[in-house]
C-alpha atoms as a PDB file:
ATOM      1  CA  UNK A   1     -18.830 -26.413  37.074  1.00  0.00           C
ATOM      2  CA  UNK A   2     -17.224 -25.757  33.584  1.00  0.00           C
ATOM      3  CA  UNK A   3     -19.186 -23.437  31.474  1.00  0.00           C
ATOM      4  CA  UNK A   4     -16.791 -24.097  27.922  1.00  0.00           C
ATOM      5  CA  UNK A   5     -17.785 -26.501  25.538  1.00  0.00           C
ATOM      6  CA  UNK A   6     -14.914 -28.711  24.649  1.00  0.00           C
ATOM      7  CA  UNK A   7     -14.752 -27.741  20.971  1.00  0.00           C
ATOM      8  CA  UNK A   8     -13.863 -24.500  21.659  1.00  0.00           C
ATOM      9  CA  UNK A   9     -10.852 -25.131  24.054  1.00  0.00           C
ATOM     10  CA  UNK A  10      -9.129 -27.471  21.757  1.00  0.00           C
ATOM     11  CA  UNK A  11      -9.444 -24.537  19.535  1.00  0.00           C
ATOM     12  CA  UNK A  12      -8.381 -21.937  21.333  1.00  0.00           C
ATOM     13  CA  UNK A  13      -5.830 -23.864  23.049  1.00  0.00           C
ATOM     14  CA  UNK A  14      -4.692 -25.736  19.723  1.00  0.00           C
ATOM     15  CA  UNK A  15      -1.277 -23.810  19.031  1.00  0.00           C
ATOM     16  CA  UNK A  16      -0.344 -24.189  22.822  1.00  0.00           C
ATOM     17  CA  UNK A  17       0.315 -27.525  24.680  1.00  0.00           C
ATOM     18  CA  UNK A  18       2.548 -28.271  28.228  1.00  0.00           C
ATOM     19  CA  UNK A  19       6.036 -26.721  28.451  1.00  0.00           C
ATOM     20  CA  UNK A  20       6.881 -29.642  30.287  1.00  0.00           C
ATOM     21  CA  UNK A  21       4.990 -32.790  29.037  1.00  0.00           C
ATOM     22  CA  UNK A  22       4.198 -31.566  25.825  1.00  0.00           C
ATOM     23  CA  UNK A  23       0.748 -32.917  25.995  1.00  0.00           C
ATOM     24  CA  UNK A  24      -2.756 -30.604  24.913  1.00  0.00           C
ATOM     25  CA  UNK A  25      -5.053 -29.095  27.283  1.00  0.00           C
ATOM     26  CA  UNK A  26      -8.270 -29.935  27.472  1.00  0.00           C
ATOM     27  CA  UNK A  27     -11.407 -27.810  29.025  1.00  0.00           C
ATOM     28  CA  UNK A  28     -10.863 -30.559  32.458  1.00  0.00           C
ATOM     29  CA  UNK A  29      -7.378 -28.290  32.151  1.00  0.00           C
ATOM     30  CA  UNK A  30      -9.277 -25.240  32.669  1.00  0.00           C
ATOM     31  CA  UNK A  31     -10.775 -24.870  36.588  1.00  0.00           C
ATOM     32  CA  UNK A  32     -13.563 -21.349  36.239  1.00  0.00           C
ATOM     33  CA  UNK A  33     -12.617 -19.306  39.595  1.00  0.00           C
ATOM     34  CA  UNK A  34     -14.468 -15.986  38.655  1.00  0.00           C
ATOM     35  CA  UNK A  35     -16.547 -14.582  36.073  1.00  0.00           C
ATOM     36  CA  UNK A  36     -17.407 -11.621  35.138  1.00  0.00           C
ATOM     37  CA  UNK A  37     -19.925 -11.521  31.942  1.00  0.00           C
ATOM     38  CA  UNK A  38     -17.577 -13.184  29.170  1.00  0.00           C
ATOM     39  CA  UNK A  39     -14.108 -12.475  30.818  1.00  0.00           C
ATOM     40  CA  UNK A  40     -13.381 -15.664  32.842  1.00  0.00           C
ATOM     41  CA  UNK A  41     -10.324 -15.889  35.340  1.00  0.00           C
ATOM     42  CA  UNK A  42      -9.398 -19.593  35.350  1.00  0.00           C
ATOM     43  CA  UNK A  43      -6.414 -21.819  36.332  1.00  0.00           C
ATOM     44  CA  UNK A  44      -4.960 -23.355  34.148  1.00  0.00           C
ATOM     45  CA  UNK A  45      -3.370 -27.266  34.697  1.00  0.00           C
ATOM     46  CA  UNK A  46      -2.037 -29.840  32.601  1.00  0.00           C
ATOM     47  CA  UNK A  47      -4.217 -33.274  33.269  1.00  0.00           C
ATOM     48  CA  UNK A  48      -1.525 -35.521  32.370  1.00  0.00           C
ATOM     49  CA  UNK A  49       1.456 -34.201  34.012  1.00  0.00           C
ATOM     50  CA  UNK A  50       0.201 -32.150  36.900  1.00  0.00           C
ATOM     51  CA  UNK A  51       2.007 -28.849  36.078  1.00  0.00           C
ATOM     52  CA  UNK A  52       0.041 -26.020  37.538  1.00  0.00           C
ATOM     53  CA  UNK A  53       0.213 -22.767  35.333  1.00  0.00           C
ATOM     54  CA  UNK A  54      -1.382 -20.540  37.094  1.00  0.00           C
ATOM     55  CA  UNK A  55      -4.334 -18.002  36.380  1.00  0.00           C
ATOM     56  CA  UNK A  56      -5.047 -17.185  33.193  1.00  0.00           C
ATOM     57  CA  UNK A  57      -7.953 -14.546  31.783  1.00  0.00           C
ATOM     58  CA  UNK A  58      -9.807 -15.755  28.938  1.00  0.00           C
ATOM     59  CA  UNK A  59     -12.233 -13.297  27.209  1.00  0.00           C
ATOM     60  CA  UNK A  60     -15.092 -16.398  26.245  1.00  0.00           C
ATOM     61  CA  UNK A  61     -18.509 -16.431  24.516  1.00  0.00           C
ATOM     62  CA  UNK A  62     -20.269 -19.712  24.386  1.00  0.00           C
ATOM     63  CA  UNK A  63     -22.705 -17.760  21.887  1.00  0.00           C
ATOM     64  CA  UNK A  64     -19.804 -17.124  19.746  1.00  0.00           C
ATOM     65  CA  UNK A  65     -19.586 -19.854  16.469  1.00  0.00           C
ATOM     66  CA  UNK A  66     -15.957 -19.664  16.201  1.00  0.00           C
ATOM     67  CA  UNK A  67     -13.223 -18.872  18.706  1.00  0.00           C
ATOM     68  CA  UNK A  68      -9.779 -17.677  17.655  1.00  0.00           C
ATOM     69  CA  UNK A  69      -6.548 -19.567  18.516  1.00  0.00           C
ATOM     70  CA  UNK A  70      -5.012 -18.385  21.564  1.00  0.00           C
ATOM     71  CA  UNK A  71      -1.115 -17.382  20.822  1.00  0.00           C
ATOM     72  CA  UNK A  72       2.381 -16.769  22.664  1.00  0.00           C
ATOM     73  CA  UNK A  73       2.909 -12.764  23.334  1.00  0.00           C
ATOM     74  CA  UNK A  74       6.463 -12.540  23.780  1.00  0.00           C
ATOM     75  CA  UNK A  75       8.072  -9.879  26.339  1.00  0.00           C
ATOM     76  CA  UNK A  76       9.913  -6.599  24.672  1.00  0.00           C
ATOM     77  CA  UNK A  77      13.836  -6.577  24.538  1.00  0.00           C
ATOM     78  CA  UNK A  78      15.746  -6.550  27.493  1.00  0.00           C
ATOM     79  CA  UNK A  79      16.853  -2.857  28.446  1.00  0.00           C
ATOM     80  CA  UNK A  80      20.359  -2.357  26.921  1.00  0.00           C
ATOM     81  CA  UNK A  81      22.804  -0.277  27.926  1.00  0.00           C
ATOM     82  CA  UNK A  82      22.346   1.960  25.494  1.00  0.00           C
ATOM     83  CA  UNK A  83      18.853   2.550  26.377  1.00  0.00           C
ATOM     84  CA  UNK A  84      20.136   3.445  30.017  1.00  0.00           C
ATOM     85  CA  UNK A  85      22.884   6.100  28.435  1.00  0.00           C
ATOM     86  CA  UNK A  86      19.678   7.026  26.423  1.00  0.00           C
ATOM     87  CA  UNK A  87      17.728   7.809  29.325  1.00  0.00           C
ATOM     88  CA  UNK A  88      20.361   9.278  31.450  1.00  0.00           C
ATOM     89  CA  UNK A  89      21.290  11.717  28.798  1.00  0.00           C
ATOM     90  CA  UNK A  90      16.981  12.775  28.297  1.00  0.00           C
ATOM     91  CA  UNK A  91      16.699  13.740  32.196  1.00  0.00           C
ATOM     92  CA  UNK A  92      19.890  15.556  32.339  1.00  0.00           C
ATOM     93  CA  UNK A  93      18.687  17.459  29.130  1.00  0.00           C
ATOM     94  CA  UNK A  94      15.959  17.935  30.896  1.00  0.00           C
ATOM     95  CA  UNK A  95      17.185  20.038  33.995  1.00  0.00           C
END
């Protein structure tokens, strides 16, 4: 059963495609495995190429007459070695 309406998943979905195929998803892409009011937990697979992404939350409201693009949130910095010195020196300051 797939509660979203296919307008709305090309939108959300339009600045994203497969990292390996490069194709769009589609709402078939998108298999519903709980729900919980208008937070969803889905998985999330690329139709033409098979590759399985995993879960995914998506906050969704059918009643809703326009859906926001979903976009990329990219990880912090990797820890440097100055921010180890850094820390090292803030507990020994703080014995």
């Amino acid at each position: 059963m797939n509660e979203f309406v296919s307008k709305d998943i090309k939108n959300l979905f339009q600045n994203l495609c497969c990292s390996r195929c490069k194709n769009d998803f589609t709402s078939d892409s998108i298999i519903i495995k709980e729900r919980e009011g208008d937070i969803y937990i889905c998985n999330l697979t690329c139709q033409v190429c098979g590759k399985n992404f995993g879960n995914i939350v998506l906050r969704y409201n059918q009643k809703s007459e326009m859906h926001k693009a979903l976009e990329i949130i990219d990880c912090p910095a990797p820890i440097s070695s100055d921010d180890v010195i850094d820390a090292h020196l803030f507990i020994k300051k703080m014995k």
